[in-house]
PDB file of N, CA and C in Angstrom:
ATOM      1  N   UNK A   1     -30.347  20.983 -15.885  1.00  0.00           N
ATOM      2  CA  UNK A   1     -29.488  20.469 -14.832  1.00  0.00           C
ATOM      3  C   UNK A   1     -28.163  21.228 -14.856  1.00  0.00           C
ATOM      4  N   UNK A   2     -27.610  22.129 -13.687  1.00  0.00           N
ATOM      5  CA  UNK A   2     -25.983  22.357 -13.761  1.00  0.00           C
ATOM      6  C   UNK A   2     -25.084  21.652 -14.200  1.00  0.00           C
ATOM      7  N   UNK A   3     -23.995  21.455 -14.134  1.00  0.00           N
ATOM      8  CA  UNK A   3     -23.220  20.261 -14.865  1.00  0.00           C
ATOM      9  C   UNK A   3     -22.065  20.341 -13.631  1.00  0.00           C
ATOM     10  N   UNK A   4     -22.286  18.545 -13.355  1.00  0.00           N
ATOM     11  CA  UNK A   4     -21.516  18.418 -12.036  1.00  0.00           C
ATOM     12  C   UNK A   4     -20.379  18.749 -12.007  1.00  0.00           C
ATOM     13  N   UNK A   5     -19.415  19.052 -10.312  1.00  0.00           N
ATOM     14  CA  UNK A   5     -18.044  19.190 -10.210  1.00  0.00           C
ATOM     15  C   UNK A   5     -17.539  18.164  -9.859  1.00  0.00           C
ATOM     16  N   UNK A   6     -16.108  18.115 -10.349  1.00  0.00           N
ATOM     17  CA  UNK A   6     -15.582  17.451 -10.369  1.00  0.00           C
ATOM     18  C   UNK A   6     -15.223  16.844  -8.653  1.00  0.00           C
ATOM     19  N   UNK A   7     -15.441  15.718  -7.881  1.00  0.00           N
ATOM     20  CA  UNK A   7     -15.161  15.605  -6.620  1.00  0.00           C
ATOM     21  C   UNK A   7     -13.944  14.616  -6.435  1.00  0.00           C
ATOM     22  N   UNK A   8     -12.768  15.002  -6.150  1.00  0.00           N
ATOM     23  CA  UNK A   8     -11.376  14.281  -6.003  1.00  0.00           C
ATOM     24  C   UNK A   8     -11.603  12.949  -5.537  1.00  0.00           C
ATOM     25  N   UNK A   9     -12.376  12.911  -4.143  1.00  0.00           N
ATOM     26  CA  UNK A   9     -12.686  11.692  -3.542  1.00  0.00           C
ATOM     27  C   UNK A   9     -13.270  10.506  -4.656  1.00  0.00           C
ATOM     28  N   UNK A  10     -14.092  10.931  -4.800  1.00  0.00           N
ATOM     29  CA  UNK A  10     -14.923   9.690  -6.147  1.00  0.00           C
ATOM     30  C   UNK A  10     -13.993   9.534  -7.156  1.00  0.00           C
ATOM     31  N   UNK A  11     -13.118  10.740  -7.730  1.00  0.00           N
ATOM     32  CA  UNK A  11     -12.450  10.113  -8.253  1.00  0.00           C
ATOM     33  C   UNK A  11     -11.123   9.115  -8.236  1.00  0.00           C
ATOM     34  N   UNK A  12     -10.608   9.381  -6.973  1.00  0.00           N
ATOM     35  CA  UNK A  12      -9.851   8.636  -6.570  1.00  0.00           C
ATOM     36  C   UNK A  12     -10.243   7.094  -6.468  1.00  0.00           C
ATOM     37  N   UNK A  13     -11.557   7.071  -5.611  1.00  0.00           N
ATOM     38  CA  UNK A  13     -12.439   5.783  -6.067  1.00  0.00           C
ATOM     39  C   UNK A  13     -12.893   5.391  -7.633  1.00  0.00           C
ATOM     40  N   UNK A  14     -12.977   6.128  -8.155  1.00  0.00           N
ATOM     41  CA  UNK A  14     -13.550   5.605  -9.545  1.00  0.00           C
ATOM     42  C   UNK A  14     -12.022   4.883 -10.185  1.00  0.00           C
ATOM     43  N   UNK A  15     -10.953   5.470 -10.392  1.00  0.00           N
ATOM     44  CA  UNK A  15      -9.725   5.183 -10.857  1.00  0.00           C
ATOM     45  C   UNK A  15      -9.357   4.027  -9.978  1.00  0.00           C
ATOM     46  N   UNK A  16      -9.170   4.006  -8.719  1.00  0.00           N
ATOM     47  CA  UNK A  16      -8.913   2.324  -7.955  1.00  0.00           C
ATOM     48  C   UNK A  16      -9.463   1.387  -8.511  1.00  0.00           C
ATOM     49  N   UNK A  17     -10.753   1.946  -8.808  1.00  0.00           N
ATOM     50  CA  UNK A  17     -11.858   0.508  -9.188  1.00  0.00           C
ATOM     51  C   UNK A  17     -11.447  -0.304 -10.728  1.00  0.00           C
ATOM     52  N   UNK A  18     -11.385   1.169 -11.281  1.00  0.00           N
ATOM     53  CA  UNK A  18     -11.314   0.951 -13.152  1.00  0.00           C
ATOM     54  C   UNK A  18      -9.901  -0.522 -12.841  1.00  0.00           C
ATOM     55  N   UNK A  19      -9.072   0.143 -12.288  1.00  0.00           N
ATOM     56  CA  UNK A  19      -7.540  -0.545 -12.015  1.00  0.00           C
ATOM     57  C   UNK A  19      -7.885  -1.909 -11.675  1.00  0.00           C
ATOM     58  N   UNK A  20      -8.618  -1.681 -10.471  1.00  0.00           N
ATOM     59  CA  UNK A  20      -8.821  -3.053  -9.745  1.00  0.00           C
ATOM     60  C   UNK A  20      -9.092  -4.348 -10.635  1.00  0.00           C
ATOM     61  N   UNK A  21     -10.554  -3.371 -11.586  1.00  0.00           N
ATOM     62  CA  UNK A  21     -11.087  -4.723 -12.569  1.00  0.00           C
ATOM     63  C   UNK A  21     -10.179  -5.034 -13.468  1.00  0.00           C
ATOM     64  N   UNK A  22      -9.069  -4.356 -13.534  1.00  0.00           N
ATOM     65  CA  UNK A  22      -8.446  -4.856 -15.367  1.00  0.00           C
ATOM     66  C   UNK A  22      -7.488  -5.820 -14.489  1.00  0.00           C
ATOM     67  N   UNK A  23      -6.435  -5.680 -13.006  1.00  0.00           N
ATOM     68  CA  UNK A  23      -6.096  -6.345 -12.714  1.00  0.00           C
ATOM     69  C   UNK A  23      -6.484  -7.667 -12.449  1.00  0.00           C
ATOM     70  N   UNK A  24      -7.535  -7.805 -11.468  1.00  0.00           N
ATOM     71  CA  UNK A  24      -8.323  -8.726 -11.082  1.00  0.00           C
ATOM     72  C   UNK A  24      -8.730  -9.274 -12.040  1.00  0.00           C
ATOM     73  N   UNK A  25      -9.309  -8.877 -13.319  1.00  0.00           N
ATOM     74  CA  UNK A  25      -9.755  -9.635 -14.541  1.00  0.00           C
ATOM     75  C   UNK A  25     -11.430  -9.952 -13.902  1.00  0.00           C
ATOM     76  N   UNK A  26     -12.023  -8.757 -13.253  1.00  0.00           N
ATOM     77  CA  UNK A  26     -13.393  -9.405 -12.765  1.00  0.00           C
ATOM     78  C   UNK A  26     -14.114  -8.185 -13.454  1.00  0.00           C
ATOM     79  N   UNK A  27     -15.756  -8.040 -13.279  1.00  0.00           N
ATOM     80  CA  UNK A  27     -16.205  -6.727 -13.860  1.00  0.00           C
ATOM     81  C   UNK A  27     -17.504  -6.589 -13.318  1.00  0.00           C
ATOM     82  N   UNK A  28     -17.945  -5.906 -12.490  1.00  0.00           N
ATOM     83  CA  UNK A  28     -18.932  -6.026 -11.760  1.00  0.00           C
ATOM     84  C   UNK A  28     -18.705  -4.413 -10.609  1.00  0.00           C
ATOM     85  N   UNK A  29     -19.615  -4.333 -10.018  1.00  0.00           N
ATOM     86  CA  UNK A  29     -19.467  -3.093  -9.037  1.00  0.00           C
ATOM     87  C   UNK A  29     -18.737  -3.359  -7.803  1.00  0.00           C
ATOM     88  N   UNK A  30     -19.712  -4.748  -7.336  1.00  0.00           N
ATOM     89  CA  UNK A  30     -18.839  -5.583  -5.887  1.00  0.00           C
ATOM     90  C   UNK A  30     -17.577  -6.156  -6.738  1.00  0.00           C
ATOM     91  N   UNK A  31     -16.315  -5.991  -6.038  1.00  0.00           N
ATOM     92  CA  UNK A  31     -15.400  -7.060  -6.633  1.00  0.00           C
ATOM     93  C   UNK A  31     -15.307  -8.332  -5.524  1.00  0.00           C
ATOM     94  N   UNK A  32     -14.140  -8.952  -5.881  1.00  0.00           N
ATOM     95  CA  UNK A  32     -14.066 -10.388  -5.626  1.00  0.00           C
ATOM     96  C   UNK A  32     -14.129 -10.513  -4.289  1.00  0.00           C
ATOM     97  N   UNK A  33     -13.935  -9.445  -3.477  1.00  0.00           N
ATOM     98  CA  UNK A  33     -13.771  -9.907  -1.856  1.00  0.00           C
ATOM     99  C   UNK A  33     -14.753  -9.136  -1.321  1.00  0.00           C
ATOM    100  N   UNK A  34     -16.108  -8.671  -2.131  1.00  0.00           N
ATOM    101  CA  UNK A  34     -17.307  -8.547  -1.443  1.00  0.00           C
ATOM    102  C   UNK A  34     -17.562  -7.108  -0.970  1.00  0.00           C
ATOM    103  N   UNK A  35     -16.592  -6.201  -1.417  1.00  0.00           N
ATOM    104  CA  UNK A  35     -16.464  -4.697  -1.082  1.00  0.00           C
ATOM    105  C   UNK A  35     -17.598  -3.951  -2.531  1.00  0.00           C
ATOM    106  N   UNK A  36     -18.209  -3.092  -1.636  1.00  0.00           N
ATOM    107  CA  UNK A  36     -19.167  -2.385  -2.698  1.00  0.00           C
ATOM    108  C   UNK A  36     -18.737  -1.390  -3.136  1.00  0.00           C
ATOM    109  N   UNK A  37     -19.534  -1.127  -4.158  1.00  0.00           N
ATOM    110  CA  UNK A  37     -18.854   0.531  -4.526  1.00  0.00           C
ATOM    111  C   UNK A  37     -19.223   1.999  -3.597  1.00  0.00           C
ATOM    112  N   UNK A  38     -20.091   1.716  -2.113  1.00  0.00           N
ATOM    113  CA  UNK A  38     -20.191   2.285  -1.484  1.00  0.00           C
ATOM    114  C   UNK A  38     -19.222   2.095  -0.188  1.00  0.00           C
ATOM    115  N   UNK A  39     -18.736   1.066  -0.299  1.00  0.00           N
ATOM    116  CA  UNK A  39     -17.352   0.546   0.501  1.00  0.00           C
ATOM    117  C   UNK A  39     -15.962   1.313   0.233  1.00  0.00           C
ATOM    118  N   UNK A  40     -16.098   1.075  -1.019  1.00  0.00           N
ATOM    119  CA  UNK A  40     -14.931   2.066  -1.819  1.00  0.00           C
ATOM    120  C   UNK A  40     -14.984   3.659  -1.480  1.00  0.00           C
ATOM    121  N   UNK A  41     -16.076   4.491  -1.666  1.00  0.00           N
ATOM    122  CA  UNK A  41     -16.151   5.330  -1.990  1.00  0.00           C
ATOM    123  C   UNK A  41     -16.271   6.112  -0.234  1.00  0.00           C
ATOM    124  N   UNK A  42     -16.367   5.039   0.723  1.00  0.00           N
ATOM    125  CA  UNK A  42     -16.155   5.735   1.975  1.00  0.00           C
ATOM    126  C   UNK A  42     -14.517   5.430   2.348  1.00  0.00           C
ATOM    127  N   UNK A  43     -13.658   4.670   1.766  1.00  0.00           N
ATOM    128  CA  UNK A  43     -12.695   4.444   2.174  1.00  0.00           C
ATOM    129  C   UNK A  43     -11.574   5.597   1.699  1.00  0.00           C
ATOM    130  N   UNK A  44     -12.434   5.842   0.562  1.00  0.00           N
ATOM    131  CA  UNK A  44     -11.474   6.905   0.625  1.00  0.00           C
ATOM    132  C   UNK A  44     -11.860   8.346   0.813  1.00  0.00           C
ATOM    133  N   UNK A  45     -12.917   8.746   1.710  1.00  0.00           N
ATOM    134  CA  UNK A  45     -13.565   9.523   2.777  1.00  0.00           C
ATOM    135  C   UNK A  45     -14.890  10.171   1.994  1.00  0.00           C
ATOM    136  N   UNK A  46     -15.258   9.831   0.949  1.00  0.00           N
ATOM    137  CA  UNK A  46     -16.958  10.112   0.709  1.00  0.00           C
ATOM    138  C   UNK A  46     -17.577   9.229   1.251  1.00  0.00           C
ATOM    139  N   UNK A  47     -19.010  10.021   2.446  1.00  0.00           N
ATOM    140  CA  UNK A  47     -19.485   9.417   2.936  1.00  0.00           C
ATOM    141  C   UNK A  47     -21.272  10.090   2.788  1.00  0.00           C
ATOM    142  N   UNK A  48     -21.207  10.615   1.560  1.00  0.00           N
ATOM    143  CA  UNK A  48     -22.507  11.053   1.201  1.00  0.00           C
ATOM    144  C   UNK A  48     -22.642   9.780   0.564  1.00  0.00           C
ATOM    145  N   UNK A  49     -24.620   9.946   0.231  1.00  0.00           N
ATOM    146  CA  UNK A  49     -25.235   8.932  -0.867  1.00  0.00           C
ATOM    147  C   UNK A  49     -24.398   8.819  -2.291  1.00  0.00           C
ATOM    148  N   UNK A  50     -24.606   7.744  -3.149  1.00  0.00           N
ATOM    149  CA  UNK A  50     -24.033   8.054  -4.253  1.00  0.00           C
ATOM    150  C   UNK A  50     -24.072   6.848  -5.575  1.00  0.00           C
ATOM    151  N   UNK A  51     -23.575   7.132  -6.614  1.00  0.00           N
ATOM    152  CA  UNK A  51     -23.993   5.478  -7.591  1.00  0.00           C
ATOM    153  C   UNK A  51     -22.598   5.805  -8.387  1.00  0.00           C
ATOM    154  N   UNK A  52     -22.939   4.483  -9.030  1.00  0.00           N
ATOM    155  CA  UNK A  52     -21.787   4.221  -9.874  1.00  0.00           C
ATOM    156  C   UNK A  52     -22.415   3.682 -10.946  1.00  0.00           C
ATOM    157  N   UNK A  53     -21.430   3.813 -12.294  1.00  0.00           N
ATOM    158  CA  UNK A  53     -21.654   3.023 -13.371  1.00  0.00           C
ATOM    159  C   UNK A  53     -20.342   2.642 -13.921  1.00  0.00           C
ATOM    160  N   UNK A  54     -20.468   1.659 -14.703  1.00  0.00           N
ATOM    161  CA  UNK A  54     -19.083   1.211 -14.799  1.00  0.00           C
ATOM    162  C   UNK A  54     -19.242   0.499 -16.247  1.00  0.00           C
ATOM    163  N   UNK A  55     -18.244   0.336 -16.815  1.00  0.00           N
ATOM    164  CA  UNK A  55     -18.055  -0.310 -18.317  1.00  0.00           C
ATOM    165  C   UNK A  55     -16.703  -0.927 -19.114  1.00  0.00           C
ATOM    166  N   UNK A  56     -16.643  -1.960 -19.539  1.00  0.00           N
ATOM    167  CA  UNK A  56     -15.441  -1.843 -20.528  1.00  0.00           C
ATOM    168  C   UNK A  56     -15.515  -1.979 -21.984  1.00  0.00           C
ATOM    169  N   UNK A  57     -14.345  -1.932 -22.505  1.00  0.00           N
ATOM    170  CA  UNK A  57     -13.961  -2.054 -23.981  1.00  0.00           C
ATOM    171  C   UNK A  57     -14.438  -1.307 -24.998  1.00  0.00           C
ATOM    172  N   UNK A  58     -15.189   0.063 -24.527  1.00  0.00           N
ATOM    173  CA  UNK A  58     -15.637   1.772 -25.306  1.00  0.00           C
ATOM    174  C   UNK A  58     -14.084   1.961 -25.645  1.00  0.00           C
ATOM    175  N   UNK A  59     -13.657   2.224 -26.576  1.00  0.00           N
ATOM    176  CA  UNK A  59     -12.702   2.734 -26.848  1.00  0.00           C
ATOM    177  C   UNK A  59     -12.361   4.348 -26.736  1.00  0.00           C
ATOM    178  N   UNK A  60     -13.421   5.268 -26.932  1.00  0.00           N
ATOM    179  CA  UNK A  60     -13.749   6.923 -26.662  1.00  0.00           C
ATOM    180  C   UNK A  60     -14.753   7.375 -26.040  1.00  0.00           C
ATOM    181  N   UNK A  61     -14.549   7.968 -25.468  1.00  0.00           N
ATOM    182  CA  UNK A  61     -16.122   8.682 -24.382  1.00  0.00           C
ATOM    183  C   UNK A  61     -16.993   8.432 -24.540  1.00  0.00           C
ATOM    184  N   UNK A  62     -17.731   8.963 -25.957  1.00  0.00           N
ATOM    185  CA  UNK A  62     -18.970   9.496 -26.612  1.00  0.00           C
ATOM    186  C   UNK A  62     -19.388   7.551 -26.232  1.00  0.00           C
ATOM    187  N   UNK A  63     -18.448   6.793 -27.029  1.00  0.00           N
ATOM    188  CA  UNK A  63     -18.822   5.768 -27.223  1.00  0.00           C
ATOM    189  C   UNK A  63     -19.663   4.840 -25.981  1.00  0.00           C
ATOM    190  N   UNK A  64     -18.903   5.197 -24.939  1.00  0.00           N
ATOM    191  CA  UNK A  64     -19.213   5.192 -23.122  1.00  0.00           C
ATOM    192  C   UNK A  64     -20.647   5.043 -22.880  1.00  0.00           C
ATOM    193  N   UNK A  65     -20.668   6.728 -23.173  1.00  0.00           N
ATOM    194  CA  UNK A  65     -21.477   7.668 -22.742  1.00  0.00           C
ATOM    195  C   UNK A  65     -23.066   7.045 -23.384  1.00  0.00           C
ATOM    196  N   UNK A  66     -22.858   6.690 -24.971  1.00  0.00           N
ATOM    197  CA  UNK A  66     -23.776   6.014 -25.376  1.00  0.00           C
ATOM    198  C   UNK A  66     -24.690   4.944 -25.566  1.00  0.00           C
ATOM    199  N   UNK A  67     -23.412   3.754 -24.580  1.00  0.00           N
ATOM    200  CA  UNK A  67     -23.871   2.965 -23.528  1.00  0.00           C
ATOM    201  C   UNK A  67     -24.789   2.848 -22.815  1.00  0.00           C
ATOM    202  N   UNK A  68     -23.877   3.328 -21.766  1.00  0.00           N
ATOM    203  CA  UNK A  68     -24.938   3.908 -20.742  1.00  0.00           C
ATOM    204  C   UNK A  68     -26.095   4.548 -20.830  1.00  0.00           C
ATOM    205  N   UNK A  69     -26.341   5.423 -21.723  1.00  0.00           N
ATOM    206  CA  UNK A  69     -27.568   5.669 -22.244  1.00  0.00           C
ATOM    207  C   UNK A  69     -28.481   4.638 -22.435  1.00  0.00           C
ATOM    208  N   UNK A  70     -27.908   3.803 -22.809  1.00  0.00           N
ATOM    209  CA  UNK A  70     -28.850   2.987 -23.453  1.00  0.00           C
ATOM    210  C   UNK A  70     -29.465   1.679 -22.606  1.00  0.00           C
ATOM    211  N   UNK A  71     -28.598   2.171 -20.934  1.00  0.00           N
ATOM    212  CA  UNK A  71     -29.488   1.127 -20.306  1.00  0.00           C
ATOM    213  C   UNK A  71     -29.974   1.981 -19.080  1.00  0.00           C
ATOM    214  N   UNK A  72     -30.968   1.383 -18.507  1.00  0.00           N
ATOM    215  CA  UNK A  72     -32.304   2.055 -17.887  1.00  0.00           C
ATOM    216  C   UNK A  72     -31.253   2.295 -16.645  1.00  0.00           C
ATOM    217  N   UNK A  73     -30.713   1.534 -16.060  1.00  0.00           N
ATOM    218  CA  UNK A  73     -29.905   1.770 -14.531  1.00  0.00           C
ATOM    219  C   UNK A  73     -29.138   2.654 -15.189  1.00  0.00           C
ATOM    220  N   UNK A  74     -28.070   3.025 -15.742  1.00  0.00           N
ATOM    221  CA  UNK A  74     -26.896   3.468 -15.996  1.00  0.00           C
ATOM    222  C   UNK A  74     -27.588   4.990 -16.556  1.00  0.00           C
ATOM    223  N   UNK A  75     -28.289   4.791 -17.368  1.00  0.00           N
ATOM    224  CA  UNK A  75     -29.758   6.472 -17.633  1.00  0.00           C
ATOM    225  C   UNK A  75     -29.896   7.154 -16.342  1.00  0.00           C
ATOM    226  N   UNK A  76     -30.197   6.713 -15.486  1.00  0.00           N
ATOM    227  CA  UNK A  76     -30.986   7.278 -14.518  1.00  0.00           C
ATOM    228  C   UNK A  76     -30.084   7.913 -13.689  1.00  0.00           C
ATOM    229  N   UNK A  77     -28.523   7.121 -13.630  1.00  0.00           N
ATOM    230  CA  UNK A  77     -27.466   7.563 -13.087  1.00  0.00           C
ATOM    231  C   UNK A  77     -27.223   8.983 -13.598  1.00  0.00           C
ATOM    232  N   UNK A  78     -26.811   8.808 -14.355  1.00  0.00           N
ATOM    233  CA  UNK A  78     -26.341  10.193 -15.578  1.00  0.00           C
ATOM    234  C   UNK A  78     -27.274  11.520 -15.832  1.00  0.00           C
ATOM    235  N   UNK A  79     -28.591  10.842 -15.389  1.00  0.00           N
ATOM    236  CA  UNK A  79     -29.443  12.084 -15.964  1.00  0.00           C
ATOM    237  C   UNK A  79     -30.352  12.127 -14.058  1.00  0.00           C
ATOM    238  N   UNK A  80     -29.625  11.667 -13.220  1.00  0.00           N
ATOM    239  CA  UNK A  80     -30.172  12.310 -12.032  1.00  0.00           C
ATOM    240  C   UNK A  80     -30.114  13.741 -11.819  1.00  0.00           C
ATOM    241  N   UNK A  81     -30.916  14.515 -11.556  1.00  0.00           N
ATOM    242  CA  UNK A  81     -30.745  15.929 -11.402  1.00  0.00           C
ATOM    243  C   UNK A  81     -30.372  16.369  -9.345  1.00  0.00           C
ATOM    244  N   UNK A  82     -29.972  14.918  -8.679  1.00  0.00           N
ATOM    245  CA  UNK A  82     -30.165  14.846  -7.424  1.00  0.00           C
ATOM    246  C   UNK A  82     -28.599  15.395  -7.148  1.00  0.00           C
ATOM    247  N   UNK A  83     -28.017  14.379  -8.215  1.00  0.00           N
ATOM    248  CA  UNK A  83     -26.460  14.292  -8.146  1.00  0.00           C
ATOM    249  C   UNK A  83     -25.539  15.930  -8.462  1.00  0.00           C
ATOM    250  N   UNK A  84     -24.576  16.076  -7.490  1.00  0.00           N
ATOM    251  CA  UNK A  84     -23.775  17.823  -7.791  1.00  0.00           C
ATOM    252  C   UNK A  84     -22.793  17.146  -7.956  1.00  0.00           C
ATOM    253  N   UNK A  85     -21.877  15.788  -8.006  1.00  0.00           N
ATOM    254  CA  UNK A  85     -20.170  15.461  -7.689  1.00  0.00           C
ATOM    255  C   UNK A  85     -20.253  14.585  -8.878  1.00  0.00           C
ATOM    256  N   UNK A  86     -19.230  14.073  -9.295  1.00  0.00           N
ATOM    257  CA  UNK A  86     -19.065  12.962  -9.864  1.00  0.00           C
ATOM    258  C   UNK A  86     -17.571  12.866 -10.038  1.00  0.00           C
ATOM    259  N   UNK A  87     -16.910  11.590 -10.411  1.00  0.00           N
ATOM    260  CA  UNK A  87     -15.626  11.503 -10.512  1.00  0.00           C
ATOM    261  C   UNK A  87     -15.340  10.147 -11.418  1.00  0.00           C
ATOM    262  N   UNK A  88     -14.203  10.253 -12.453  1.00  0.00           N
ATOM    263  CA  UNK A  88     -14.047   9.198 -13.352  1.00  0.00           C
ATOM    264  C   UNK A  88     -13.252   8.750 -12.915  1.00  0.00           C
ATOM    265  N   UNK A  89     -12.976   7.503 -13.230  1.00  0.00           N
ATOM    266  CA  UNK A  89     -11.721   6.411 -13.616  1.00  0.00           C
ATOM    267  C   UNK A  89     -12.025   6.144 -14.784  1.00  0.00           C
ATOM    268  N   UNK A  90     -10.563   5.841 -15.570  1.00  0.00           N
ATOM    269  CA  UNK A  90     -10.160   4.807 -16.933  1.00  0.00           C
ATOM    270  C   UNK A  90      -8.881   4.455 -16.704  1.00  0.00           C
ATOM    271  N   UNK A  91      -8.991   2.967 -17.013  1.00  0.00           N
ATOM    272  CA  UNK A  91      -8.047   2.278 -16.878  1.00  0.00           C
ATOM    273  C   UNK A  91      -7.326   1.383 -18.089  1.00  0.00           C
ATOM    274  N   UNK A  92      -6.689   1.643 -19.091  1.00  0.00           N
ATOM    275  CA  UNK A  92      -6.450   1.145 -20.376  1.00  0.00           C
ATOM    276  C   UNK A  92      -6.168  -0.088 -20.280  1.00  0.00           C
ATOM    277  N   UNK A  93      -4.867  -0.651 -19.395  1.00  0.00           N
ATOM    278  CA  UNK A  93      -4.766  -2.067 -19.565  1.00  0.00           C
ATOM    279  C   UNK A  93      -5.732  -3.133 -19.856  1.00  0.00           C
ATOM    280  N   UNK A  94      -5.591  -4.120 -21.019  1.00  0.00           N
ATOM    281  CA  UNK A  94      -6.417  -4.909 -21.531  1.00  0.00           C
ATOM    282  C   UNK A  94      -8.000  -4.390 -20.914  1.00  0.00           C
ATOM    283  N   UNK A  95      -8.109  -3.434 -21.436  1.00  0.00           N
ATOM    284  CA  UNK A  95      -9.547  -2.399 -21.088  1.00  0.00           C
ATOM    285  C   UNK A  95     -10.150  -1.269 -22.692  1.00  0.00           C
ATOM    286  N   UNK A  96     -10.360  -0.660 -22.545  1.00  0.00           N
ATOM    287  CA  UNK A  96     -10.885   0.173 -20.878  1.00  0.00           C
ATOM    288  C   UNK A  96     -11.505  -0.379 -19.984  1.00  0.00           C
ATOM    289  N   UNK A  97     -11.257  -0.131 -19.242  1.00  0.00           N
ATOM    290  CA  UNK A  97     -12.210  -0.148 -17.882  1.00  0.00           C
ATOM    291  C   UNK A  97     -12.719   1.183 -17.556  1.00  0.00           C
ATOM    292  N   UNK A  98     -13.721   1.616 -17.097  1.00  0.00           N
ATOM    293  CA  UNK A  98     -14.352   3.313 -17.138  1.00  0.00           C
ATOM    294  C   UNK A  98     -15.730   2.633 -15.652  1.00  0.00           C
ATOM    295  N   UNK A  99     -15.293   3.416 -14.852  1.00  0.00           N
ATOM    296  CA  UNK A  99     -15.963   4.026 -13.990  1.00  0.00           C
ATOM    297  C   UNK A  99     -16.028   5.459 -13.248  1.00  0.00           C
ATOM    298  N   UNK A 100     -17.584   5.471 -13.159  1.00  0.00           N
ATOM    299  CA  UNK A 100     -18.393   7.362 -13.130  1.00  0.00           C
ATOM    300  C   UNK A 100     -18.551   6.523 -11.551  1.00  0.00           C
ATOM    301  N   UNK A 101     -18.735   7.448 -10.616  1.00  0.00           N
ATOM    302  CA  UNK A 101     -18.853   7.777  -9.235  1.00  0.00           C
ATOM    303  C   UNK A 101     -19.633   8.941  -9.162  1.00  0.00           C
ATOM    304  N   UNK A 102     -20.779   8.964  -8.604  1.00  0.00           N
ATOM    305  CA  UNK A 102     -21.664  10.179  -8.947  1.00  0.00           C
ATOM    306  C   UNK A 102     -22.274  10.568  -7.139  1.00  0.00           C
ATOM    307  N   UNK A 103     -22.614  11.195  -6.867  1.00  0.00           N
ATOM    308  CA  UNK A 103     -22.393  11.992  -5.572  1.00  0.00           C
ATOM    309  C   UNK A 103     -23.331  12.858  -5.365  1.00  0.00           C
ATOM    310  N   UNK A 104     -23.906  12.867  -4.054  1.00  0.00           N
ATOM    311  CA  UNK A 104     -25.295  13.804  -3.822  1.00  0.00           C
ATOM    312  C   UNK A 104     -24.665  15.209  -2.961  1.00  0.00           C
ATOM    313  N   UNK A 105     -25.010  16.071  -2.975  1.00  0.00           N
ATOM    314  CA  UNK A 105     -24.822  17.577  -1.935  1.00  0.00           C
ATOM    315  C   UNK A 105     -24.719  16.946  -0.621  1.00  0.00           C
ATOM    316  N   UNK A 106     -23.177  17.345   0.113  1.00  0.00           N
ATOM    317  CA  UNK A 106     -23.147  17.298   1.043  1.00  0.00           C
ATOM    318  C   UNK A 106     -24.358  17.364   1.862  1.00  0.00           C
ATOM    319  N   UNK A 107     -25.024  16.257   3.179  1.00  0.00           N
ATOM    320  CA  UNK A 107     -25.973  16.591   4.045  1.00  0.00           C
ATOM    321  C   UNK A 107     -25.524  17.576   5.109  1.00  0.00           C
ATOM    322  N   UNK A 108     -26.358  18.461   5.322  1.00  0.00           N
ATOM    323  CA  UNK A 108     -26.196  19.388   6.550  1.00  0.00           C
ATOM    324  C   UNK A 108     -26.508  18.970   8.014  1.00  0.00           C
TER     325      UNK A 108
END
C-alpha cells in the first residue's frame, strides 16, 4: 500500500471533532446534536467517501495505533488499500481524544 497524504480538510475535521468530544464530555462518531462524521467532514469541504476512527486515553501513538488494530472496524479502516487522504486530530484536554479521517481519491 503507498502511505497516505496528508489531506488539510480531514484534518481540520479530525481536530474539531477530537476538541468537540473532550469539551462536550461525549465519545462516539455522531455527537450530541446528531451530526455525523460525514457531516463534519463535508462542512468543512470534503465531499469524497470516507471513515473515521476515533479513541481516547492512548497516551502515545503506537499505543493508538494498537488499538485500533485490535478491533475489526477500526482494522479495516487503517489497512484499506481504497483510502489515498487521511487527517488526524488530538486533543489533550482531560483526553486524549485522537481522531483519523481517512479519504478515498478524488471522483472524476
Amino acid at each position: 500500500m503507498p502511505p497516505l497524504k496528508i489531506n488539510e480538510l480531514l484534518r481540520q475535521s479530525a481536530r474539531s471533532h477530537s476538541a468537540d468530544m473532550a469539551r462536550r464530555g461525549f465519545f462516539s462518531h455522531n455527537d450530541p446534536d446528531g451530526v455525523t462524521p460525514f457531516d463534519r467532514m463535508r462542512s468543512h469541504g470534503y465531499a469524497q467517501p470516507a471513515a473515521e476512527n476515533i479513541a481516547k486515553g492512548q497516551r502515545q501513538p503506537h499505543e493508538v495505533i494498537h488499538s485500533w488494530l485490535n478491533s475489526p472496524g477500526h482494522r479495516a479502516n487503517l489497512l484499506n488499500p481504497g483510502f489515498s487522504v487521511i487527517g488526524v486530530g488530538l486533543h489533550l484536554d482531560s483526553g486524549p481524544w485522537w481522531t483519523q479521517n481517512f479519504g478515498y481519491p478524488p471522483q472524476a
